[in-house]
C-alpha atoms as a PDB file:
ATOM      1  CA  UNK A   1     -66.176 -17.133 -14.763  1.00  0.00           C
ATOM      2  CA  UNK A   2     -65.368 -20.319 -16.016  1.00  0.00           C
ATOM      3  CA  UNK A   3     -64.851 -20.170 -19.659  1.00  0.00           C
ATOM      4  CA  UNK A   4     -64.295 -23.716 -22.006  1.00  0.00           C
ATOM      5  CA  UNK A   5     -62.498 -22.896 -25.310  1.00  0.00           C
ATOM      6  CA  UNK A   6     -63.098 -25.577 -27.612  1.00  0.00           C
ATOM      7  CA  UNK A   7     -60.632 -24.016 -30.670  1.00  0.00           C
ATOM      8  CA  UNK A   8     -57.311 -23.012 -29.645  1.00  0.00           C
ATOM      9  CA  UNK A   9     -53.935 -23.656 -30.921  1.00  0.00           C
ATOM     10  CA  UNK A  10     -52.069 -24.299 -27.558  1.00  0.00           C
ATOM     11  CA  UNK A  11     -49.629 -27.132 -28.609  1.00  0.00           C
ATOM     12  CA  UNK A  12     -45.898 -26.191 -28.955  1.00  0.00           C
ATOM     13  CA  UNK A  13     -43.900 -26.819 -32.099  1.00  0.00           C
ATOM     14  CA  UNK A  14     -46.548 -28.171 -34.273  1.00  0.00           C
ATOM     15  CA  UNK A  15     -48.201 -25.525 -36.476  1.00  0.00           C
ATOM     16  CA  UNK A  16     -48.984 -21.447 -36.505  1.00  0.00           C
ATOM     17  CA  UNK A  17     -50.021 -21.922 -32.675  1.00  0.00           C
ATOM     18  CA  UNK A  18     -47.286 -21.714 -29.843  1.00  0.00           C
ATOM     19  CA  UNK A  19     -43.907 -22.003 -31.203  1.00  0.00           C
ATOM     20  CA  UNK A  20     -42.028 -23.456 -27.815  1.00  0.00           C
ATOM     21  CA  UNK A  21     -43.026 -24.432 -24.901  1.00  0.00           C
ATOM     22  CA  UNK A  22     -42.329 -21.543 -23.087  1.00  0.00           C
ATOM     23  CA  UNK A  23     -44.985 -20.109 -25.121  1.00  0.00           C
ATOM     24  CA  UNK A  24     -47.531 -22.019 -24.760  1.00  0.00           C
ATOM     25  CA  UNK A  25     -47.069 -21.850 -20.689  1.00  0.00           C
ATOM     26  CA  UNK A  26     -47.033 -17.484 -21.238  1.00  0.00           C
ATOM     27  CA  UNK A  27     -50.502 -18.234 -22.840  1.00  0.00           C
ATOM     28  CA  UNK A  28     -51.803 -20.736 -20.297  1.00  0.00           C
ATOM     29  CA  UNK A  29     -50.482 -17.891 -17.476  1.00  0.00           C
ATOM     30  CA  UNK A  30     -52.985 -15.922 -19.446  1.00  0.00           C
ATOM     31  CA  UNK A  31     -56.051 -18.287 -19.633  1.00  0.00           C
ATOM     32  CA  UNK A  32     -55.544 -18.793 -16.233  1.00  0.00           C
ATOM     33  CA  UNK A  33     -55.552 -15.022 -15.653  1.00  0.00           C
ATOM     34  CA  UNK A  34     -58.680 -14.506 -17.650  1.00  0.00           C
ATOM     35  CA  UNK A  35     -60.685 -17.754 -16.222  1.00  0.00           C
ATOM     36  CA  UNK A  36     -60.346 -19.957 -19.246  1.00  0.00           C
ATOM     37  CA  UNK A  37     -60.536 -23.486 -17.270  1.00  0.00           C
ATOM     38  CA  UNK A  38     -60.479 -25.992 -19.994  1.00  0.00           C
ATOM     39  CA  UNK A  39     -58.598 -25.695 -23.294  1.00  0.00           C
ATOM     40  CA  UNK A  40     -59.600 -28.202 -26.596  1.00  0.00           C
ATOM     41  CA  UNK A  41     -55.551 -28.462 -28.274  1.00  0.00           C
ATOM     42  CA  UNK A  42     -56.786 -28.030 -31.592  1.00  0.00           C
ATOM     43  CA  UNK A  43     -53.387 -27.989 -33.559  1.00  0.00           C
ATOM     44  CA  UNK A  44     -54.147 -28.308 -37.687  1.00  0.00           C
ATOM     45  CA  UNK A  45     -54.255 -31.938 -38.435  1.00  0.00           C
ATOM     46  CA  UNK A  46     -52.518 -33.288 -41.495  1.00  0.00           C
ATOM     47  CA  UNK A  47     -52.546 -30.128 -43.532  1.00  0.00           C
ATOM     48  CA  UNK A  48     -50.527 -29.826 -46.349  1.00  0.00           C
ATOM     49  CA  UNK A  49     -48.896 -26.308 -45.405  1.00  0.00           C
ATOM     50  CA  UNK A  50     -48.216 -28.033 -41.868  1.00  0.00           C
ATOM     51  CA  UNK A  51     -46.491 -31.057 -42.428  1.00  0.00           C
ATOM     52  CA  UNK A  52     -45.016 -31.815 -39.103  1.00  0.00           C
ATOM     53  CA  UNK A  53     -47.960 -32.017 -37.577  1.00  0.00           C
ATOM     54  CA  UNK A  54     -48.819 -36.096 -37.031  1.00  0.00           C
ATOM     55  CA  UNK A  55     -51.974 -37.462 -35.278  1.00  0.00           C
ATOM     56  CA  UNK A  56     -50.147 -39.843 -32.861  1.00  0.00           C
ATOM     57  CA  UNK A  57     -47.438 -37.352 -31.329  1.00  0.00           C
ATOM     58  CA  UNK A  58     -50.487 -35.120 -30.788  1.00  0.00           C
ATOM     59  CA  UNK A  59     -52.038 -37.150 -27.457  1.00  0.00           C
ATOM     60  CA  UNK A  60     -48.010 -36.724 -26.109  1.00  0.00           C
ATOM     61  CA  UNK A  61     -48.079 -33.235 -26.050  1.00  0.00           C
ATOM     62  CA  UNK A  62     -50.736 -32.789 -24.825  1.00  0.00           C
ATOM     63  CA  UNK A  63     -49.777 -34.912 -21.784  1.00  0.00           C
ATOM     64  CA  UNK A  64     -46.605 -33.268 -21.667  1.00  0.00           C
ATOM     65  CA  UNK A  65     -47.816 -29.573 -22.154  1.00  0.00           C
ATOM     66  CA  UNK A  66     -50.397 -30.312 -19.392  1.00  0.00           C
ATOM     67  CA  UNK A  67     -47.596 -31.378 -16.992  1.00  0.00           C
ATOM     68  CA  UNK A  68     -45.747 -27.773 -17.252  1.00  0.00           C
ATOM     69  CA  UNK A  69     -48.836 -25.870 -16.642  1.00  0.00           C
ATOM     70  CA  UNK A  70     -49.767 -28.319 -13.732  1.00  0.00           C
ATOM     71  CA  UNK A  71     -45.800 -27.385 -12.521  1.00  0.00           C
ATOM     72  CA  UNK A  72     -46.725 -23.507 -12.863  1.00  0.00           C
ATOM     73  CA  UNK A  73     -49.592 -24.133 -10.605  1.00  0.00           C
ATOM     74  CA  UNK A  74     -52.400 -23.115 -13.518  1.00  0.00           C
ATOM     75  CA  UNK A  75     -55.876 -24.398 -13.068  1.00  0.00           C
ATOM     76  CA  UNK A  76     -55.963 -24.835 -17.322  1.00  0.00           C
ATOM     77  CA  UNK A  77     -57.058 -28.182 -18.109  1.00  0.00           C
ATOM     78  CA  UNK A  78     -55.927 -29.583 -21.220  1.00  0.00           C
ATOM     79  CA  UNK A  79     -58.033 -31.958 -24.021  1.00  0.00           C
ATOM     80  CA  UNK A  80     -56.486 -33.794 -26.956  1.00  0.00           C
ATOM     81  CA  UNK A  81     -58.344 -32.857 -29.931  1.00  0.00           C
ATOM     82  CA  UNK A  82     -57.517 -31.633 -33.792  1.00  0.00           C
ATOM     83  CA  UNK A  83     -58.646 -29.017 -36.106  1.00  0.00           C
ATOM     84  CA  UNK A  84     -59.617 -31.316 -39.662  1.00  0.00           C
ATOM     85  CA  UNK A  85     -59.734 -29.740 -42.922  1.00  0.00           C
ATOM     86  CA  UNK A  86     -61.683 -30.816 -45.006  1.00  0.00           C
ATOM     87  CA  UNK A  87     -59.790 -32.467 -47.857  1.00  0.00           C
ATOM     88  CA  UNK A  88     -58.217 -34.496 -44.525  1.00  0.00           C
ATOM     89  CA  UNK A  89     -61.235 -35.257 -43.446  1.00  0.00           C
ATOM     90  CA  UNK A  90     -62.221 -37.317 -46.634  1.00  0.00           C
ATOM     91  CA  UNK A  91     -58.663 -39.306 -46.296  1.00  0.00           C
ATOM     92  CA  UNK A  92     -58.399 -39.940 -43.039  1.00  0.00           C
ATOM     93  CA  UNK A  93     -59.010 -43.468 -41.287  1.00  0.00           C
ATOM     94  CA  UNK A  94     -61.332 -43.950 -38.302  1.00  0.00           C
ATOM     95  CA  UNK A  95     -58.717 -44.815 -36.057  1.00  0.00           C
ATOM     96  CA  UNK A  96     -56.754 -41.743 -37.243  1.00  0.00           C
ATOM     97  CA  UNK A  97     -59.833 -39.613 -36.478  1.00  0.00           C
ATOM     98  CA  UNK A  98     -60.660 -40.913 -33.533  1.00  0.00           C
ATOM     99  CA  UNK A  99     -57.466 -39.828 -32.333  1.00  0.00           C
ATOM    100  CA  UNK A 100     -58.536 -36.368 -32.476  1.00  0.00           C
ATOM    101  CA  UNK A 101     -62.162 -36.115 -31.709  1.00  0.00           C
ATOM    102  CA  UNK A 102     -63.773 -35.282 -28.399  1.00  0.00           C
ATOM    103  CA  UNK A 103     -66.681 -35.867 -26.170  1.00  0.00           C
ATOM    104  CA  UNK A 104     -67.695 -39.370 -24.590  1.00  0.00           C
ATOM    105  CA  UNK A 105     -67.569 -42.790 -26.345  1.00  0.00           C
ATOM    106  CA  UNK A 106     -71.167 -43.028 -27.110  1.00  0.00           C
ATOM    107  CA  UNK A 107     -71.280 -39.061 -28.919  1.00  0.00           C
ATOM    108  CA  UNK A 108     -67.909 -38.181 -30.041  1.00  0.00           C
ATOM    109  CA  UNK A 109     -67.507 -35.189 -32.354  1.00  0.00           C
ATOM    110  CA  UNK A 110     -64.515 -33.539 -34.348  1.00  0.00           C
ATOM    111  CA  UNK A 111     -63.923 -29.809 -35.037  1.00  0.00           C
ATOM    112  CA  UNK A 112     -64.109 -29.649 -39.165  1.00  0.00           C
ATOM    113  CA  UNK A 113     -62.864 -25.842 -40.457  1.00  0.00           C
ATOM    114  CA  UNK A 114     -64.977 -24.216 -42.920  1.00  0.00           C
ATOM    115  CA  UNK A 115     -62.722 -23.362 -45.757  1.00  0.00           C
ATOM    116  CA  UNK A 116     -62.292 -19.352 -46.370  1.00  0.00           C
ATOM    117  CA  UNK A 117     -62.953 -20.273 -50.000  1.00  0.00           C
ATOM    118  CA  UNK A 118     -66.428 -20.887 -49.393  1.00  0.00           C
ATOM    119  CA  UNK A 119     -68.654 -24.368 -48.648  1.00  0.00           C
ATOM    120  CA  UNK A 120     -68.478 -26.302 -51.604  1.00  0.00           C
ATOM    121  CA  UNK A 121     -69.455 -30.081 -52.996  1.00  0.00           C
ATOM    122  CA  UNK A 122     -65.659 -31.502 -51.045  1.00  0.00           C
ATOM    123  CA  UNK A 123     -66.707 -30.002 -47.968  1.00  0.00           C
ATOM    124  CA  UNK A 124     -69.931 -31.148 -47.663  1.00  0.00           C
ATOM    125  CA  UNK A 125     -68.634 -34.445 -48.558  1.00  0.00           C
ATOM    126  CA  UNK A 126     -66.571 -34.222 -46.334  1.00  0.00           C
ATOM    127  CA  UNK A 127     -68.579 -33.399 -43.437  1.00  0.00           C
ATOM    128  CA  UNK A 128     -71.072 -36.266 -44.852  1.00  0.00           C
ATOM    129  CA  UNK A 129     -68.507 -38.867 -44.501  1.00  0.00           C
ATOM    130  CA  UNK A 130     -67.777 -38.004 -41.037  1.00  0.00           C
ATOM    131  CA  UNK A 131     -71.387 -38.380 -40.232  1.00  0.00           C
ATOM    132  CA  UNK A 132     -71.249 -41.685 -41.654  1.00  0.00           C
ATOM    133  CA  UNK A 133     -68.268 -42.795 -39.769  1.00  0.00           C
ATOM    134  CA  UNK A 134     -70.755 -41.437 -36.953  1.00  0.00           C
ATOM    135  CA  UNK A 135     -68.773 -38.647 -35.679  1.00  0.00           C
ATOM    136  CA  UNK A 136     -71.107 -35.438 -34.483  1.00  0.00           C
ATOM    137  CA  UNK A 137     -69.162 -31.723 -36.183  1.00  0.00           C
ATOM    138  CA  UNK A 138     -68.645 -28.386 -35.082  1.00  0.00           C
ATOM    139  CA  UNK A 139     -68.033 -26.231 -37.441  1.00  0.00           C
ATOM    140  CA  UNK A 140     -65.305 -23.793 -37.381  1.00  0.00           C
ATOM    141  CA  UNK A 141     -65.475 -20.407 -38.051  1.00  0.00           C
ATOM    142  CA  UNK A 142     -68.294 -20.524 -40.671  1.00  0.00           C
ATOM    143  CA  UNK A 143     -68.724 -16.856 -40.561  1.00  0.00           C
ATOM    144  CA  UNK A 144     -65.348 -16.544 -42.516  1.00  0.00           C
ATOM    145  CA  UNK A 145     -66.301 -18.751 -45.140  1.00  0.00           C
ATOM    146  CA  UNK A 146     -66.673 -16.539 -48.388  1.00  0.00           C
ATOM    147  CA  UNK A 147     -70.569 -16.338 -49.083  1.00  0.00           C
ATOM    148  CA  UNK A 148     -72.029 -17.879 -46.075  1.00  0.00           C
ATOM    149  CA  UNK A 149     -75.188 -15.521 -46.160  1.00  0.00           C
ATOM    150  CA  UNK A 150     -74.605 -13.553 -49.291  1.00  0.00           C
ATOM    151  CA  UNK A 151     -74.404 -16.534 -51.298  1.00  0.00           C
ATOM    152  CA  UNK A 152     -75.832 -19.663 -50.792  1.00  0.00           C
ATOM    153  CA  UNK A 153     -73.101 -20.751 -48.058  1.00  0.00           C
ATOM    154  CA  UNK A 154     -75.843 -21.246 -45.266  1.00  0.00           C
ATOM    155  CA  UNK A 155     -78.050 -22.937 -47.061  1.00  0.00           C
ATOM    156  CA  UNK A 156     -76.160 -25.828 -47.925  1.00  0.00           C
ATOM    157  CA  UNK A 157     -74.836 -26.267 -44.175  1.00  0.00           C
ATOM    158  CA  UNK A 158     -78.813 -26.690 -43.547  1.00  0.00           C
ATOM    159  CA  UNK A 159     -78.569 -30.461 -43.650  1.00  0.00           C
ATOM    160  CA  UNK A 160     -75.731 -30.726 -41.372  1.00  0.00           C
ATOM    161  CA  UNK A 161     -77.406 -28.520 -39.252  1.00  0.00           C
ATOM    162  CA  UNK A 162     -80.711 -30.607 -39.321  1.00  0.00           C
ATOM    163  CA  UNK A 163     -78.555 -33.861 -38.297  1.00  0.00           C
ATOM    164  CA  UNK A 164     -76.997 -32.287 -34.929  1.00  0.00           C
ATOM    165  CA  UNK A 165     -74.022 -30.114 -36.268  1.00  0.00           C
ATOM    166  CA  UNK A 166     -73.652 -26.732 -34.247  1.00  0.00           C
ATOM    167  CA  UNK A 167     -71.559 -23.526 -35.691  1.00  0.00           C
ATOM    168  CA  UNK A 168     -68.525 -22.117 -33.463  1.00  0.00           C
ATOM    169  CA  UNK A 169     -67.419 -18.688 -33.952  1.00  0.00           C
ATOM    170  CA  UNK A 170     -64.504 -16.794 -33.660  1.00  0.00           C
ATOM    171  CA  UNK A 171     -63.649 -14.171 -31.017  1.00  0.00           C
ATOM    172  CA  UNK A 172     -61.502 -12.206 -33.404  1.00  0.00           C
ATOM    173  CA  UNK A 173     -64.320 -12.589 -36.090  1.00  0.00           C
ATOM    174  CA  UNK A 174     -66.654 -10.730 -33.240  1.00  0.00           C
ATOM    175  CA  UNK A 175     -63.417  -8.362 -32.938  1.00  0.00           C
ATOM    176  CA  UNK A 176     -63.391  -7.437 -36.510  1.00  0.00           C
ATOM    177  CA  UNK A 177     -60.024  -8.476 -37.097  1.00  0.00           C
ATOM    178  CA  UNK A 178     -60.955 -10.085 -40.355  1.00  0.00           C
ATOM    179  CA  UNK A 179     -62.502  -7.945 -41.802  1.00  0.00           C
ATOM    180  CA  UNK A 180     -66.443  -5.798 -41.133  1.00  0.00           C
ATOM    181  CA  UNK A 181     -67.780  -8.092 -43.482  1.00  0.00           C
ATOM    182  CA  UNK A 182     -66.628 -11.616 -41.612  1.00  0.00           C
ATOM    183  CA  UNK A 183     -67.974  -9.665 -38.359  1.00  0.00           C
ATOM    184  CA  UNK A 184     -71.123  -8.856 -39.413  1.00  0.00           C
ATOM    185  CA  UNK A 185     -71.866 -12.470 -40.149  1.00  0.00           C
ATOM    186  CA  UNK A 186     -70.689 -13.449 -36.916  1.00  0.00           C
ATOM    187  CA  UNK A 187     -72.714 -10.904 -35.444  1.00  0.00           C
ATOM    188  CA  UNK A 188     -75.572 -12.188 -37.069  1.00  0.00           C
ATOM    189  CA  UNK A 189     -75.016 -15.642 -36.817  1.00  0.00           C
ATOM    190  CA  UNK A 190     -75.103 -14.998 -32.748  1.00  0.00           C
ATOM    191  CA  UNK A 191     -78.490 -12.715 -32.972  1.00  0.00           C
ATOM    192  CA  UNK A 192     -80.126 -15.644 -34.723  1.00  0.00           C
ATOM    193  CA  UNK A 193     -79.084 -18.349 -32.292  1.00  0.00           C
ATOM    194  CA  UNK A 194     -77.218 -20.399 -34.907  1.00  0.00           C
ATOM    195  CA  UNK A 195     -73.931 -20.125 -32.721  1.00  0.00           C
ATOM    196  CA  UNK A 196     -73.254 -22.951 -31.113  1.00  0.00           C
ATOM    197  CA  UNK A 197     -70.554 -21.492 -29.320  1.00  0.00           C
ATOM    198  CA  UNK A 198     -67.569 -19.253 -29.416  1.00  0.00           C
ATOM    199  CA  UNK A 199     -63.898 -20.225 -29.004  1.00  0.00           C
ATOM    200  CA  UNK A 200     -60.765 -18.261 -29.138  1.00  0.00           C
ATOM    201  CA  UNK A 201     -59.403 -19.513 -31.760  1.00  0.00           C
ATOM    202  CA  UNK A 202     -55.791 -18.964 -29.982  1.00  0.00           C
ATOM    203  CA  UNK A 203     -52.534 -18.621 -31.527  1.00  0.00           C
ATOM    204  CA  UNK A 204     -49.836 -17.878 -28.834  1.00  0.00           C
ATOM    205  CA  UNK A 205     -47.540 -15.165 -30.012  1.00  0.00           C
ATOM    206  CA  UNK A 206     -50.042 -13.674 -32.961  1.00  0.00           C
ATOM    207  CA  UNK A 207     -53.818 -14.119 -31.672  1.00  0.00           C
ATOM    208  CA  UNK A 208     -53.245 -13.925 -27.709  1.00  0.00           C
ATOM    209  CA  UNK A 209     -56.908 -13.158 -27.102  1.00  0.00           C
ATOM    210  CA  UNK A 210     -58.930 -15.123 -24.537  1.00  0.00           C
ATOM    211  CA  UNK A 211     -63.238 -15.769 -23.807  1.00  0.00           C
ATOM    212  CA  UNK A 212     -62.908 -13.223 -21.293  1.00  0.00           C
ATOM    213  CA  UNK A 213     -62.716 -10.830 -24.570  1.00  0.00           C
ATOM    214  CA  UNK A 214     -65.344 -13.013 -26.257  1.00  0.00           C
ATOM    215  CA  UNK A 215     -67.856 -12.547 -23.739  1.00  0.00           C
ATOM    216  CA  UNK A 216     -67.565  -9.100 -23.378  1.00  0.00           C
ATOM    217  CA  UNK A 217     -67.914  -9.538 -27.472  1.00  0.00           C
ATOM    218  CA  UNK A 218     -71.051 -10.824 -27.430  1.00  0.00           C
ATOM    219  CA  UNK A 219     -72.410  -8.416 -24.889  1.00  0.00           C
ATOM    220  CA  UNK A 220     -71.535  -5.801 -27.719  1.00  0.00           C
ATOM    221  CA  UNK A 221     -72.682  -7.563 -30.362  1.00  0.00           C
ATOM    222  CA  UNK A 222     -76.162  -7.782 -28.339  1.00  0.00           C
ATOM    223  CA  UNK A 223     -76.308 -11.136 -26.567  1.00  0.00           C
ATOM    224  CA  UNK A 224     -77.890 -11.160 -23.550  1.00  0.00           C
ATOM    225  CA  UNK A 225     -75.798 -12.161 -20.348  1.00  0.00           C
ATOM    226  CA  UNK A 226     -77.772 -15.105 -20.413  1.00  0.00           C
ATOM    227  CA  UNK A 227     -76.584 -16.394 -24.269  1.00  0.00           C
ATOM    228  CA  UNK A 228     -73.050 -14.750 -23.427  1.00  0.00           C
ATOM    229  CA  UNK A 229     -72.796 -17.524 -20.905  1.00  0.00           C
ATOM    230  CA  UNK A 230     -74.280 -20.193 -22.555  1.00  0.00           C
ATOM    231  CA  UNK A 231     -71.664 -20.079 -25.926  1.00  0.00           C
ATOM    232  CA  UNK A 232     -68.730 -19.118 -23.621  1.00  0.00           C
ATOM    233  CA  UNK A 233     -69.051 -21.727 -20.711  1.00  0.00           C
ATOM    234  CA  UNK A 234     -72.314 -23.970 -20.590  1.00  0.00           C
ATOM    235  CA  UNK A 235     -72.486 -25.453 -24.164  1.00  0.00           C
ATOM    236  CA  UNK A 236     -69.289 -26.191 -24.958  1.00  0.00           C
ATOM    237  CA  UNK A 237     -69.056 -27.545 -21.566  1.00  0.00           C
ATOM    238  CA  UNK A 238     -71.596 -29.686 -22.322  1.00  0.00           C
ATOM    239  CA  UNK A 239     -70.041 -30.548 -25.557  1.00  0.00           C
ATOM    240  CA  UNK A 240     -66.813 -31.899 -23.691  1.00  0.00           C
ATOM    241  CA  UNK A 241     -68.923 -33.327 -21.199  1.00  0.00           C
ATOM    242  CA  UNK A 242     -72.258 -35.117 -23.300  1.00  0.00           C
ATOM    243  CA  UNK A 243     -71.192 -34.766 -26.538  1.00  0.00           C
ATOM    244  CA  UNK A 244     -72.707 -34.033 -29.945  1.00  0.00           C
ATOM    245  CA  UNK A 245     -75.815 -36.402 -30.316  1.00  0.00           C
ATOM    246  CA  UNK A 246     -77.233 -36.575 -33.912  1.00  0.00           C
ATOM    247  CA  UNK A 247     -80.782 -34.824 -34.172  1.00  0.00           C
ATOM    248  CA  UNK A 248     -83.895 -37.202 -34.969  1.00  0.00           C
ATOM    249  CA  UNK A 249     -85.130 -36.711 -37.986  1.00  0.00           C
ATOM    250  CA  UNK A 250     -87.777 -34.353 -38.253  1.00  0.00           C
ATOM    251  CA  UNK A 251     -91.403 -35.037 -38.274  1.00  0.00           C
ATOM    252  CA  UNK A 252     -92.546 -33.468 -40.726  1.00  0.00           C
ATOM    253  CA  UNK A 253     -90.724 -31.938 -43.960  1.00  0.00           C
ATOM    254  CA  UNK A 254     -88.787 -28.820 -43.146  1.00  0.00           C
ATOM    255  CA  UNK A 255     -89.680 -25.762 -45.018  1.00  0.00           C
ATOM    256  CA  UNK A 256     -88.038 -23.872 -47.485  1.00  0.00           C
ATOM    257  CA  UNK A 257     -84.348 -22.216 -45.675  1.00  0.00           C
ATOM    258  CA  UNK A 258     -84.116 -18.653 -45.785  1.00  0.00           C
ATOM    259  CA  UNK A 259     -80.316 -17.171 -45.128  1.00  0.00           C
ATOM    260  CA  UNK A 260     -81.266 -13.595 -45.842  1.00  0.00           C
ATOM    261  CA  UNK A 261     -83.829 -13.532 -42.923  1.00  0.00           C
ATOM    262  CA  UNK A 262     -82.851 -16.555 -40.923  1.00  0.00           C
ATOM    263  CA  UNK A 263     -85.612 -16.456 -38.072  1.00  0.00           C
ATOM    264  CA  UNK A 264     -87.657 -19.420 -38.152  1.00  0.00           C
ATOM    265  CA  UNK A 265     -84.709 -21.174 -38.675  1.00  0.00           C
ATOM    266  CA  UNK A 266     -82.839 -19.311 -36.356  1.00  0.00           C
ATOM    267  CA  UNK A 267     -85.919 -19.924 -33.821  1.00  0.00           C
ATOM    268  CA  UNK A 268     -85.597 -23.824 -34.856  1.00  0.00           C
ATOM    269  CA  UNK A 269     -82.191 -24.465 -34.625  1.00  0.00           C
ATOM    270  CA  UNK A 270     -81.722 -22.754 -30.946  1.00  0.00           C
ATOM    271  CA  UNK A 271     -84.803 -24.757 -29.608  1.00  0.00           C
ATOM    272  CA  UNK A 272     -83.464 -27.705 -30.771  1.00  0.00           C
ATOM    273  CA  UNK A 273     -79.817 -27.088 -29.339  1.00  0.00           C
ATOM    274  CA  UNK A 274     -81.631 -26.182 -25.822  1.00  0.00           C
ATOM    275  CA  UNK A 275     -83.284 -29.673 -26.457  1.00  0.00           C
ATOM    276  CA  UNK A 276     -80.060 -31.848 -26.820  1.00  0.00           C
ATOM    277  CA  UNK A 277     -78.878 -29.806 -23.974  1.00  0.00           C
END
């Protein structure tokens, strides 16, 4: 196995993710372990209950976490990247983001978190404005935000969804450590084929789980090997690799989106993901 976690909080120091160093080398002993081979360093960016977290020193310690793991003789490579709330999001410069987004020049993307609270008019502006700045989005464990399919959470991520943003889910949403109701709409975010990918989701010394947990997940959660594979290792492999490209517009008006069922959709979305792919 060779899993890619695009959502982890490796970085030492910075927020709730690895508090030293030494922790965040225990947790890349573990990766290694487990056959984790690339790591996105997804500390929280400019959040308010994080204030010590800054967008330049972020590239550094990455660089500099990377060199003790290199030193232990890992095989865990290391990519700068952010996790952006959203009220951050509709702040922040373009140099600022840039800082923290990922994938090649020509289709870089940024990891936006879906608030718990529930997707609202700032988020979507939010996300909107990073579109127009040109950046592609994954979104962030949508399946915690409060009424994604019970209320009309889904629906209004449609848009985004239309214009090339995928959905990432969380390994210890799939574990049902937030709750059965947070799990069930990861579970069923995976059966449709809305799930872009999974990610850990890491926090060294509080949420020490790995992909190797989050495949086996999936498998439980009724993925075949075959999807298992693809949102553990090949797409967001591809995301570091090709980037998020913004879908085409469609060619003909979409109908009407339907969160309770979610099958056509479901059916559309993961064809056109296996397109861009």
């Amino acid at each position: 196995m060779s899993y890619v976690d695009l959502h982890c909080h490796l970085l030492p120091g910075v927020d709730d993710g690895a508090a030293t160093m030494e922790d965040a080398v225990a947790h890349a002993r573990r990766l290694h372990a487990e056959g984790v081979r690339d790591v996105a360093c997804t500390s929280h960016v400019k959040r308010a209950d994080f204030p010590g977290v800054t967008i330049e020193q972020l590239g550094a310690l990455v660089v500099a976490t990377q060199r003790e793991i290199v030193a232990e003789g890992l095989a865990v490579r290391l990519h700068p990247g952010g996790e952006l709330a959203h009220p951050d999001a509709l702040e922040l410069g373009h140099d600022q983001l840039d800082q923290i987004a990922l994938g090649p020049e020509n289709a870089r993307w940024l990891l936006l978190e879906c608030p718990f609270e529930g997707i609202d008019d700032a988020f979507v502006a939010a996300a909107d404005r990073l579109v127009r700045f040109g950046y592609g989005l994954l979104l962030a464990h949508p399946e915690r935000s409060a009424g994604l399919l019970g209320g009309d959470g889904l629906e209004r991520l449609e848009p985004l969804l239309r214009d090339g943003a995928l959905l990432q889910v969380n390994v210890c949403s799939l574990l049902g450590n937030h709750g059965l109701d947070v799990q069930d709409a990861a579970v069923r975010l995976v059966r449709a084929g809305l799930a872009g990918c999974v990610a850990s989701d890491g926090h060294p010394g509080t949420r020490e789980h790995t992909l190797q947990l989050g495949f086996h997940l999936l498998l439980r959660a009724g993925a075949s090997s075959g999807q298992a594979y693809r949102l553990t290792q090949a797409n967001p492999r591809l995301l570091l690799r090709n980037g998020i490209v913004r879908a085409l517009p469609p060619a003909e008006p979409a109908g009407a989106f339907d969160a309770a069922s979610m099958d056509v959709s479901a059916q559309r979305f993961g064809s056109e993901l296996l397109a861009r792919q």
